[in-house]
Protein backbone atom coordinates (compact mmCIF):
# COMPACT_ATOMS: atom_id res chain seq x y z
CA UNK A 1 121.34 136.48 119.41
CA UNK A 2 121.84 133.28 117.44
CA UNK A 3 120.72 133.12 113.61
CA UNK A 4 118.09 130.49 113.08
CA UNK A 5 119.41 128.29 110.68
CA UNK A 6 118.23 128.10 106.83
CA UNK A 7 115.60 125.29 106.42
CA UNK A 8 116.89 122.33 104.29
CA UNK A 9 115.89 121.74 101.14
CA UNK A 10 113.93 118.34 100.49
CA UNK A 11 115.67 115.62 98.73
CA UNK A 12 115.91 115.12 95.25
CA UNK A 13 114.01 112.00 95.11
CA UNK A 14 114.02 109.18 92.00
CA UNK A 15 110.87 109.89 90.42
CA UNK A 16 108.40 112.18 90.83
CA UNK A 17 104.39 112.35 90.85
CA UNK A 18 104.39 113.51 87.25
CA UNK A 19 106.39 110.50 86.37
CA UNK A 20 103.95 108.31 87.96
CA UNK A 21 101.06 110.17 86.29
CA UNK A 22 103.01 109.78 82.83
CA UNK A 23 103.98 106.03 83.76
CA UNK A 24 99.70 105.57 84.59
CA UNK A 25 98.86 107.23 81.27
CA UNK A 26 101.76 105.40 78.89
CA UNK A 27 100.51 101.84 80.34
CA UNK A 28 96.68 102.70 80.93
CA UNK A 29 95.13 101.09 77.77
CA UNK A 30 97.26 97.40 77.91
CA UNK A 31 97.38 96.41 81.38
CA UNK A 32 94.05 96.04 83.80
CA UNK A 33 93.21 98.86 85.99
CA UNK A 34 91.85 96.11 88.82
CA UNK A 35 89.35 97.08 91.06
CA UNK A 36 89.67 98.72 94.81
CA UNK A 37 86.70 97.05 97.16
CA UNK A 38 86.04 97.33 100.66
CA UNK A 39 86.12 93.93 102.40
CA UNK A 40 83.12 94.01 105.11
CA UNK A 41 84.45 91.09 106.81
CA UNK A 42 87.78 91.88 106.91
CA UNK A 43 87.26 95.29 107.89
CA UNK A 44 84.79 93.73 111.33
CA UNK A 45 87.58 91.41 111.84
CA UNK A 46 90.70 93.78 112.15
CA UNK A 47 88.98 96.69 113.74
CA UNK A 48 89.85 98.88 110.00
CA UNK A 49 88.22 99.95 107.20
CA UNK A 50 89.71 97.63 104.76
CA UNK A 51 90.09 98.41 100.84
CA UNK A 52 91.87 95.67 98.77
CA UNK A 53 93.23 96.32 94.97
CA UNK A 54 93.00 93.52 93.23
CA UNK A 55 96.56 93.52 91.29
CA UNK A 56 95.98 89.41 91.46
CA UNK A 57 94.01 90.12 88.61
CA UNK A 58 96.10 91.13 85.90
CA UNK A 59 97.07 89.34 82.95
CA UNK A 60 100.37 87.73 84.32
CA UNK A 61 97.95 88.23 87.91
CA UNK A 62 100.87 90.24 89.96
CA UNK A 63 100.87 94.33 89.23
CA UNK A 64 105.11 93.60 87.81
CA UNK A 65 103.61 94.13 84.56
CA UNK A 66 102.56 97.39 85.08
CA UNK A 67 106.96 98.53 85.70
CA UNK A 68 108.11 96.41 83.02
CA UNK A 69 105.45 98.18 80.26
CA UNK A 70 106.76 101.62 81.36
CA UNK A 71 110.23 100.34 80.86
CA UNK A 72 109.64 98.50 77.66
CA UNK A 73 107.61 101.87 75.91
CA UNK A 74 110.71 104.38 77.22
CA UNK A 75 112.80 102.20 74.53
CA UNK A 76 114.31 103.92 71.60
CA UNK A 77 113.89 101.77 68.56
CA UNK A 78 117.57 100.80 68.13
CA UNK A 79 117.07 99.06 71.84
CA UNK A 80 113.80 97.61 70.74
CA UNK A 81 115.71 95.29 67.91
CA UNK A 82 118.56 94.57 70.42
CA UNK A 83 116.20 93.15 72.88
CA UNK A 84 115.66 93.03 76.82
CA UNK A 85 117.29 91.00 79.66
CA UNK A 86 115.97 90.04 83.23
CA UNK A 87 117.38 88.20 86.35
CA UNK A 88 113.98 86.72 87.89
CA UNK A 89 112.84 83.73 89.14
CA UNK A 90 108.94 85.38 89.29
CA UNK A 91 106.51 87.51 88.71
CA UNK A 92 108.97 90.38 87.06
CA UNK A 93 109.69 87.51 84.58
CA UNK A 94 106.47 86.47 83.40
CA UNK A 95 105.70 90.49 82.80
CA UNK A 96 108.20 91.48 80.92
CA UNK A 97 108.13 88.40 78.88
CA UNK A 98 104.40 88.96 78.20
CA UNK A 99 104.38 93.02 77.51
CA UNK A 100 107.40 92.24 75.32
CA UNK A 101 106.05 89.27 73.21
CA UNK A 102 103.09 91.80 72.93
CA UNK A 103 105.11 94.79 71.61
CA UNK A 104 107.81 92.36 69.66
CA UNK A 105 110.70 92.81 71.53
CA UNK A 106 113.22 89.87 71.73
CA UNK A 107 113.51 88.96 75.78
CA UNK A 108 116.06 86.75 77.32
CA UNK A 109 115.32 85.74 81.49
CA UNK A 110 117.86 84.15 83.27
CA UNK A 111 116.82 82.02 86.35
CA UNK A 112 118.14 80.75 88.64
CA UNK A 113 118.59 76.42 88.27
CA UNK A 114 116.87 76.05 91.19
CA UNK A 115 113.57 77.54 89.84
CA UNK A 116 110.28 75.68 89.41
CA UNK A 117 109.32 73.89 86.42
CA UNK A 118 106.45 75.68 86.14
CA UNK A 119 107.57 79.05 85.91
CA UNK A 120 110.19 78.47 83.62
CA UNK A 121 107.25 77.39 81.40
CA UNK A 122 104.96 79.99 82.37
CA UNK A 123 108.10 82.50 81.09
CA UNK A 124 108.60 80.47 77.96
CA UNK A 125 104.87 80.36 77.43
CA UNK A 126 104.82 84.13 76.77
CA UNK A 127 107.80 83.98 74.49
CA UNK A 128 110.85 84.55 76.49
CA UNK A 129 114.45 82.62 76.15
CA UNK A 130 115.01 81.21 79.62
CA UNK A 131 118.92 81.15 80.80
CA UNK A 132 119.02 78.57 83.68
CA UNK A 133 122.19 79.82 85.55
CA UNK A 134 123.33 79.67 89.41
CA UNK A 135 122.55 78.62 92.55
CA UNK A 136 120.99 81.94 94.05
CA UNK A 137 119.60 84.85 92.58
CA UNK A 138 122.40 86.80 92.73
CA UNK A 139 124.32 84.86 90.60
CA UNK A 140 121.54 84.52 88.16
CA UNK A 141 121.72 88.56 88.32
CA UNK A 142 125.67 88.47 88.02
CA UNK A 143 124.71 86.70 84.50
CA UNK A 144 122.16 88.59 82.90
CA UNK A 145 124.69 91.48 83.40
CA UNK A 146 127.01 90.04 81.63
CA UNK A 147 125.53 88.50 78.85
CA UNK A 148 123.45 92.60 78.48
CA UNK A 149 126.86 94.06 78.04
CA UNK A 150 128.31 90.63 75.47
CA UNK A 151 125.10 90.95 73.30
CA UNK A 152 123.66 94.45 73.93
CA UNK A 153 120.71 93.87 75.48
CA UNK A 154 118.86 96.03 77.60
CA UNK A 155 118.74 95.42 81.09
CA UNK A 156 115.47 95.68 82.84
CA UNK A 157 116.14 95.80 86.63
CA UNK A 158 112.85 94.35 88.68
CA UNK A 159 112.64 97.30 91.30
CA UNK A 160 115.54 99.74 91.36
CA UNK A 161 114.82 101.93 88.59
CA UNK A 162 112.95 105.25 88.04
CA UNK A 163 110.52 103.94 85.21
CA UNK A 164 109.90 100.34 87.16
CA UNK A 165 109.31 102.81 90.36
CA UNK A 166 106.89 105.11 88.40
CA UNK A 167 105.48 101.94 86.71
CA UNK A 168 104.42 100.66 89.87
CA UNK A 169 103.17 104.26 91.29
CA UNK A 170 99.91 103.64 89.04
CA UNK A 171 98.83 101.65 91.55
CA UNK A 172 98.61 104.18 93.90
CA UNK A 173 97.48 106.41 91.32
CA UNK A 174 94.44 104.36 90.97
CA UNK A 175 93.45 103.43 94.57
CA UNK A 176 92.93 106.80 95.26
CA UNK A 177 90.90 107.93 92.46
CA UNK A 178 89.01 105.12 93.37
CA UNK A 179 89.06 105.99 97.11
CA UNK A 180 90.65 109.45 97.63
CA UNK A 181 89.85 109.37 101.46
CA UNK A 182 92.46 106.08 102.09
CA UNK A 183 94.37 107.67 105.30
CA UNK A 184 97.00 104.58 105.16
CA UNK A 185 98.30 102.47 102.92
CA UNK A 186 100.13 99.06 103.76
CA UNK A 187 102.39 97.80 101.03
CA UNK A 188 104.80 94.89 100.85
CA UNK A 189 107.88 95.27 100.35
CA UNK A 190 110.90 93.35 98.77
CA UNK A 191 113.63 95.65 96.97
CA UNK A 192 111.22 98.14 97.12
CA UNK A 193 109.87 99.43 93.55
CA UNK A 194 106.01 99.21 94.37
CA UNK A 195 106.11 101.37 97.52
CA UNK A 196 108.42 103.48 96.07
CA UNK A 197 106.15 104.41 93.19
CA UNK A 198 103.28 104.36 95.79
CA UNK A 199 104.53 106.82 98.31
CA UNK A 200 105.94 108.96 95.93
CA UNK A 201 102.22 109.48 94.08
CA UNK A 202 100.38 109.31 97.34
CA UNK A 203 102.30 111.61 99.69
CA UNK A 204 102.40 114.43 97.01
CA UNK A 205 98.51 114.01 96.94
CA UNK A 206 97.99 114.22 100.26
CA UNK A 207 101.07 114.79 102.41
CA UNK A 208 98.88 113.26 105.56
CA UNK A 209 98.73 109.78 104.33
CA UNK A 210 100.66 107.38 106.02
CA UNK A 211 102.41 104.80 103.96
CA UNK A 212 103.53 101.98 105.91
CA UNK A 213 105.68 99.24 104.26
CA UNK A 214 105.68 95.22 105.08
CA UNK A 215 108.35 92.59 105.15
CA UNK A 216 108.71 89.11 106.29
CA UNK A 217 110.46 88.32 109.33
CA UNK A 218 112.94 86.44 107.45
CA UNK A 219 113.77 88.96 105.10
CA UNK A 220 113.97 92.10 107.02
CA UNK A 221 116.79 93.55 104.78
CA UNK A 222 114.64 97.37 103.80
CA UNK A 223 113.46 97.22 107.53
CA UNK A 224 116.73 96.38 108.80
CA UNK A 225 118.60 99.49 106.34
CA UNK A 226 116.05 101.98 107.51
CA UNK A 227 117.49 101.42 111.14
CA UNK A 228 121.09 101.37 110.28
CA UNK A 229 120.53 97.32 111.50
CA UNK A 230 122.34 94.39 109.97
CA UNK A 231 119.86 91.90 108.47
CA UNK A 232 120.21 88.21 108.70
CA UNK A 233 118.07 87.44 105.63
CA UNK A 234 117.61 83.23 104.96
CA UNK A 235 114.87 80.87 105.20
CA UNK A 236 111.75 79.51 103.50
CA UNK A 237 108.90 82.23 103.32
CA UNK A 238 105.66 82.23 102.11
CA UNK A 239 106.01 85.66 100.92
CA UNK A 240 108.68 84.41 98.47
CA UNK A 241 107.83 87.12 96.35
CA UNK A 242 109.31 89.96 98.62
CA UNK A 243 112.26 87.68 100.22
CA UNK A 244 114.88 90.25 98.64
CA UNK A 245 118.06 90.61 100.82
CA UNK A 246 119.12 93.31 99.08
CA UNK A 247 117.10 96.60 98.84
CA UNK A 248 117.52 98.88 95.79
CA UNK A 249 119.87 101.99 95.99
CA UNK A 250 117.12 104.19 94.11
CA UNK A 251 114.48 102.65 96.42
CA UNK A 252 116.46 102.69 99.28
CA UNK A 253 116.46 106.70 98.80
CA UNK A 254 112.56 106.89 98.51
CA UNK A 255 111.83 105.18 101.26
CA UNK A 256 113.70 106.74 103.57
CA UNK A 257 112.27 109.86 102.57
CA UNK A 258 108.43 109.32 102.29
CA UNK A 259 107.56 105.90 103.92
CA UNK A 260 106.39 106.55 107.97
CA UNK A 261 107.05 102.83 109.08
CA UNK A 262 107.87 99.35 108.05
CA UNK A 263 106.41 96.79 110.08
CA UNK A 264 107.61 92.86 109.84
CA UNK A 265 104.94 90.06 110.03
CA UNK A 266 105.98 86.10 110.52
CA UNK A 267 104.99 83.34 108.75
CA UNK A 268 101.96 82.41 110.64
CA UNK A 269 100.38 85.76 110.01
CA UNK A 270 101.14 84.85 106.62
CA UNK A 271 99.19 81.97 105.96
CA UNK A 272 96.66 83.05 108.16
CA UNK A 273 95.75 86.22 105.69
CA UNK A 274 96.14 83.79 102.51
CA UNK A 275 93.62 81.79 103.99
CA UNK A 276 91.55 84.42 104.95
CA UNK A 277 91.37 85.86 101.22
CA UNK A 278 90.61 83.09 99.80
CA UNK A 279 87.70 81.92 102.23
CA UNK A 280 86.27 85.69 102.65
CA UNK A 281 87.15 87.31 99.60
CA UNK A 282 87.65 84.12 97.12
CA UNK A 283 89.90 85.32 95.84
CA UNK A 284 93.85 83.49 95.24
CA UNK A 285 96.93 85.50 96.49
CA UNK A 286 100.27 84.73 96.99
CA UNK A 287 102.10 84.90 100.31
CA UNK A 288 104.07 88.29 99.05
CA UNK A 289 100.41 89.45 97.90
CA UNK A 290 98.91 88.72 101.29
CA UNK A 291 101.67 90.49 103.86
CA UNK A 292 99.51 93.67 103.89
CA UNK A 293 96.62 91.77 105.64
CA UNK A 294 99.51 89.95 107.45
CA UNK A 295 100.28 93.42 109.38
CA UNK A 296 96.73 93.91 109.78
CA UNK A 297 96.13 90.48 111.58
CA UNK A 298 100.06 90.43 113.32
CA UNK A 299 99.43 94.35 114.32
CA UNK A 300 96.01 95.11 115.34
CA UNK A 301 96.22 98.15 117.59
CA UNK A 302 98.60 100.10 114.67
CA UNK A 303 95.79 100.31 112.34
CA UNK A 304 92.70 100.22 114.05
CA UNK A 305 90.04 103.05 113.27
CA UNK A 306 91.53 103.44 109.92
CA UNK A 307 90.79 103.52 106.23
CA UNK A 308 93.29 100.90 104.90
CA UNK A 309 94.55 100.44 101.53
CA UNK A 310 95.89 97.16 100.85
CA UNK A 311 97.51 95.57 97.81
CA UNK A 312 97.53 92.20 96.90
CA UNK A 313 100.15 92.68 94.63
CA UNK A 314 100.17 88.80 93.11
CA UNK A 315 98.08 85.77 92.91
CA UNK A 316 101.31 83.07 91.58
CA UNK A 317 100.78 80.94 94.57
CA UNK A 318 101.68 76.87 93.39
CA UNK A 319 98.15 74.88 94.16
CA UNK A 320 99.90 72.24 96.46
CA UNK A 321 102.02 75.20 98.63
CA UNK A 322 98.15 76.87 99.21
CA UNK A 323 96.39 73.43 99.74
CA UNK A 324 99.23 73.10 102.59
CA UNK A 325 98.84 76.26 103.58
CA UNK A 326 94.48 75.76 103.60
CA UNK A 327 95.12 72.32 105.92
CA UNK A 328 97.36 73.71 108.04
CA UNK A 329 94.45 76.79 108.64
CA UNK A 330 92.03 74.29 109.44
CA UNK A 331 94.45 72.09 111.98
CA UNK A 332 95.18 75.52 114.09
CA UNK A 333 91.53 75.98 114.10
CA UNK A 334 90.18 72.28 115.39
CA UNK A 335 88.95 71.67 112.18
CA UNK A 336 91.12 68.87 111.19
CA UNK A 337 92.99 66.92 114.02
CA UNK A 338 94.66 64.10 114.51
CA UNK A 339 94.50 62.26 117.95
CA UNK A 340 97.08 59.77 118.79
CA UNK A 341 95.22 57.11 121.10
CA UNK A 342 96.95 54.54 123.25
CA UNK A 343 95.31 51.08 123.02
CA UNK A 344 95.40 47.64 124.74
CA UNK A 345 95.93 44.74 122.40
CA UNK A 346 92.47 43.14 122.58
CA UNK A 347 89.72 42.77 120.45
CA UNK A 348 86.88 45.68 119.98
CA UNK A 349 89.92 48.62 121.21
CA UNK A 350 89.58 50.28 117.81
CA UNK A 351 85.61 49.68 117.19
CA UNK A 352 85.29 51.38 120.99
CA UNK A 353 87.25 54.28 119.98
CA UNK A 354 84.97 54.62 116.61
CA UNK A 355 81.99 54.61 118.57
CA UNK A 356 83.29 57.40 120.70
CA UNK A 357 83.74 59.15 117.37
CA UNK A 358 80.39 58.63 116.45
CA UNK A 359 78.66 59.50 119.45
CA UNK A 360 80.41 63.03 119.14
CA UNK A 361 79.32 63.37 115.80
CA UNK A 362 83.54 63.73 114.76
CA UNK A 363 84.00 62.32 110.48
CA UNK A 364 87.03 60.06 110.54
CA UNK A 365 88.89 60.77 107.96
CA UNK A 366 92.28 58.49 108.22
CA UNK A 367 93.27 55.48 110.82
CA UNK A 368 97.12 54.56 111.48
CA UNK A 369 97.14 51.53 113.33
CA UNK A 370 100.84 50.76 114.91
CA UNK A 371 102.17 48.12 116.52
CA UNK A 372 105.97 47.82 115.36
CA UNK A 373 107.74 51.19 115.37
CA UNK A 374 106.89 52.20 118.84
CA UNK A 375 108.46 52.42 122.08
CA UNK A 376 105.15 51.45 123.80
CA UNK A 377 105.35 47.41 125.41
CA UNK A 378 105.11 44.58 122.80
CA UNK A 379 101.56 44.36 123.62
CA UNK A 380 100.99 48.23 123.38
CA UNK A 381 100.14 49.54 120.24
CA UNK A 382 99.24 53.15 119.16
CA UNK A 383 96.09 54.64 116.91
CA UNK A 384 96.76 57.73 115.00
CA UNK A 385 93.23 58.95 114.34
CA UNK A 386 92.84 62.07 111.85
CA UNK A 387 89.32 63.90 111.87
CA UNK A 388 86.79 66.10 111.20
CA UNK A 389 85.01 68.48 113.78
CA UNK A 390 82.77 71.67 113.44
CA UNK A 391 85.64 73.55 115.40
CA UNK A 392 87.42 74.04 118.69
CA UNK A 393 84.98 73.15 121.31
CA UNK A 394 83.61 70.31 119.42
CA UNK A 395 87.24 68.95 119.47
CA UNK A 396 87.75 69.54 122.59
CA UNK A 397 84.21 67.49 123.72
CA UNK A 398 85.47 64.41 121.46
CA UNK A 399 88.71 64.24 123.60
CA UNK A 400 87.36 64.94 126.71
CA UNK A 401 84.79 61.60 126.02
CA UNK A 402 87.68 59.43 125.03
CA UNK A 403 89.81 60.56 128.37
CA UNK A 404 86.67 59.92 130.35
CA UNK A 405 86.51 56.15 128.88
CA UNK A 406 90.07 55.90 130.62
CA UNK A 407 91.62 56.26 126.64
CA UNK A 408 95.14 58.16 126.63
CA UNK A 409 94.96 60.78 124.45
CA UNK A 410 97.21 63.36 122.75
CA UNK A 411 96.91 66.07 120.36
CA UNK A 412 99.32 66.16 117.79
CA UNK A 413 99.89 69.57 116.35
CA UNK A 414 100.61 71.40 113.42
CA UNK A 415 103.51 74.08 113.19
């Protein structure tokens, strides 16, 4: 008869719950504990009971703050006059560069060249010295390293250490004192510090909760380790803010241990949940902050029946990306169109089609007449009608009248 085998012992994880606890109690008083609300609408239209925390809402509006303060108030005095160093071309940035202004620490943030105009200011504006350097991030990293060990400064990784981790755990930590029956939480994930810090508080709470992470399709890379997978990470995301293509080491280990699933949503779902926040819940979120409503809307079956936890981990979204992302919403839904509408060259073709337009009730909203760069005959020429309509079906009616007054008619779509 066999001897059963001695049970393994559990991993010796990063962080612990205590550290999270001690990281929610060391930040509690200087960063916003944001609310946790349940979202009637959303929760009818996914089939869950929907909670959203509102980490839009802090100071810098993404919950990186809350890591970078935990960091920042671990430093010994001596490290306080030598200053802090980032690689970040985001949110990490603009909350370290705040929190340390606040406490008067010197902080230097290299960027990448590449980055926005805007943020660089935004990371100036709360006292930082920006470094533009490199093409990609990871050169921009490469940098900071070096110029941390050339001038001593301290360097403040954006995800793959144990004070960032239990930084971000507080917001765990507070969505379920607010709601201690959540049964699942979906988190984003790029190199993996908030769910980290999340799981790690949650599952020690109560061991039953699932925590289920989210990436982008184009950035698979914690998805793709977890399954011993080779990720192909490239593209242009929305969720920018999680399009990491390399997970952290300390992160890395957490996950494996305590998250139950990461799902991947595409960009479609992507902009569909940005949209959706801001029409339902008014409320502005960046592609990164939306991803968890993303696996809602791009998995329905996974999570319906239950009591969802979602963060909206950042509201940095640039105002002409969203108002692209807000058109495009209303093109997939019939709202806005644009017809293209063969014509014969003879007088009263375009006030016909107008009156069409009218008769449906349809708001014209832009007219591109062309004769010249077509491949139609010289005496074709081609109407490029953008409009207006209540929605689907009263799109549909407006061509269906212009096909039955013999006009040729196509829809021209958006991606």
């Amino acid at each position: 008869m066999s001897q059963s085998q001695p049970a393994k012992a559990p991993p010796v994880l990063p962080i612990s719950r205590a550290d999270v606890e001690r990281a929610a109690a060391a930040i509690g008083g200087n960063i916003v504990q944001t609310p946790c609300l349940r979202s009637e609408t959303l929760s009818a239209l996914t089939g869950a009971d929907v909670w959203l925390k509102f980490e839009n809402l802090q100071f810098t509006a993404a919950y990186k703050e809350r890591g970078a303060l935990n960091k920042l108030l671990s430093l010994t005095e001596e490290e306080r006059q030598r200053g802090v160093i980032a690689a970040s071309a985001g949110n990490h940035a603009q909350g370290l560069a705040y929190h340390a202004k606040r406490l008067g620490i010197p902080a230097t943030i290299v960027m990448p060249r590449f980055t926005p105009i805007v943020k660089v200011q935004q990371t100036e504006g709360h006292g930082a010295h920006v470094v533009l350097h490199g093409e990609k991030f990871e050169e921009a990293s490469d940098h900071a390293h070096m110029l941390a060990a050339k001038r001593g400064f301290v360097f403040v990784h954006p995800f793959d250490d144990p004070l960032v981790m239990a930084g971000q755990g507080s917001v765990g930590l507070e969505m379920l004192a607010a709601v201690p029956e959540l049964d699942t939480l979906v988190i984003p994930i790029g190199g993996g510090g908030l769910i980290s810090g999340i799981a790690t508080y949650a599952k020690a709470v109560n061991p039953a909760i699932e925590v289920i992470g989210v990436q982008a399709e184009l950035y698979p890379s914690m998805h793709a380790l977890m399954n011993g997978q080779d990720a192909i990470c490239d593209g242009d995301t929305l969720a920018e803010g999680i399009a990491v293509k390399t997970p952290g080491v300390l992160t890395a280990q957490v996950v494996r241990a305590l998250v139950d699933d990461i799902v991947l949503v595409g960009e479609r779902d992507l902009e569909h949940a940005v949209s959706l926040l801001l029409t339902i819940e008014k409320t502005v979120v960046e592609g990164a902050g939306a991803a968890g409503l993303a696996a809602l809307l791009a998995h329905p079956r996974r999570f319906r029946g239950c009591k969802v936890g979602l963060v909206l981990c950042g509201g940095n979204i640039d105002t002409r990306l969203l108002a692209n992302v807000l058109l495009r919403e209303l093109a997939r839904a019939g709202r806005l169109a644009r017809l293209r509408i063969r014509l014969k060259d003879r007088p009263g073709q375009l006030f016909e089609v107008a009156r069409i337009f009218d008769q449906q009730q349809v708001n014209i909203l832009e007219v591109y007449h062309q004769r010249v760069f077509t491949n139609l005959p010289a005496k074709g020429l081609i109407a490029d009608i953008e409009c207006e309509t209540r929605d689907r079906d009263h799109l549909d009616r407006l061509v269906e009248a212009l096909r039955a007054a013999a006009y040729d008619v196509r829809m021209i779509e958006t991606g």
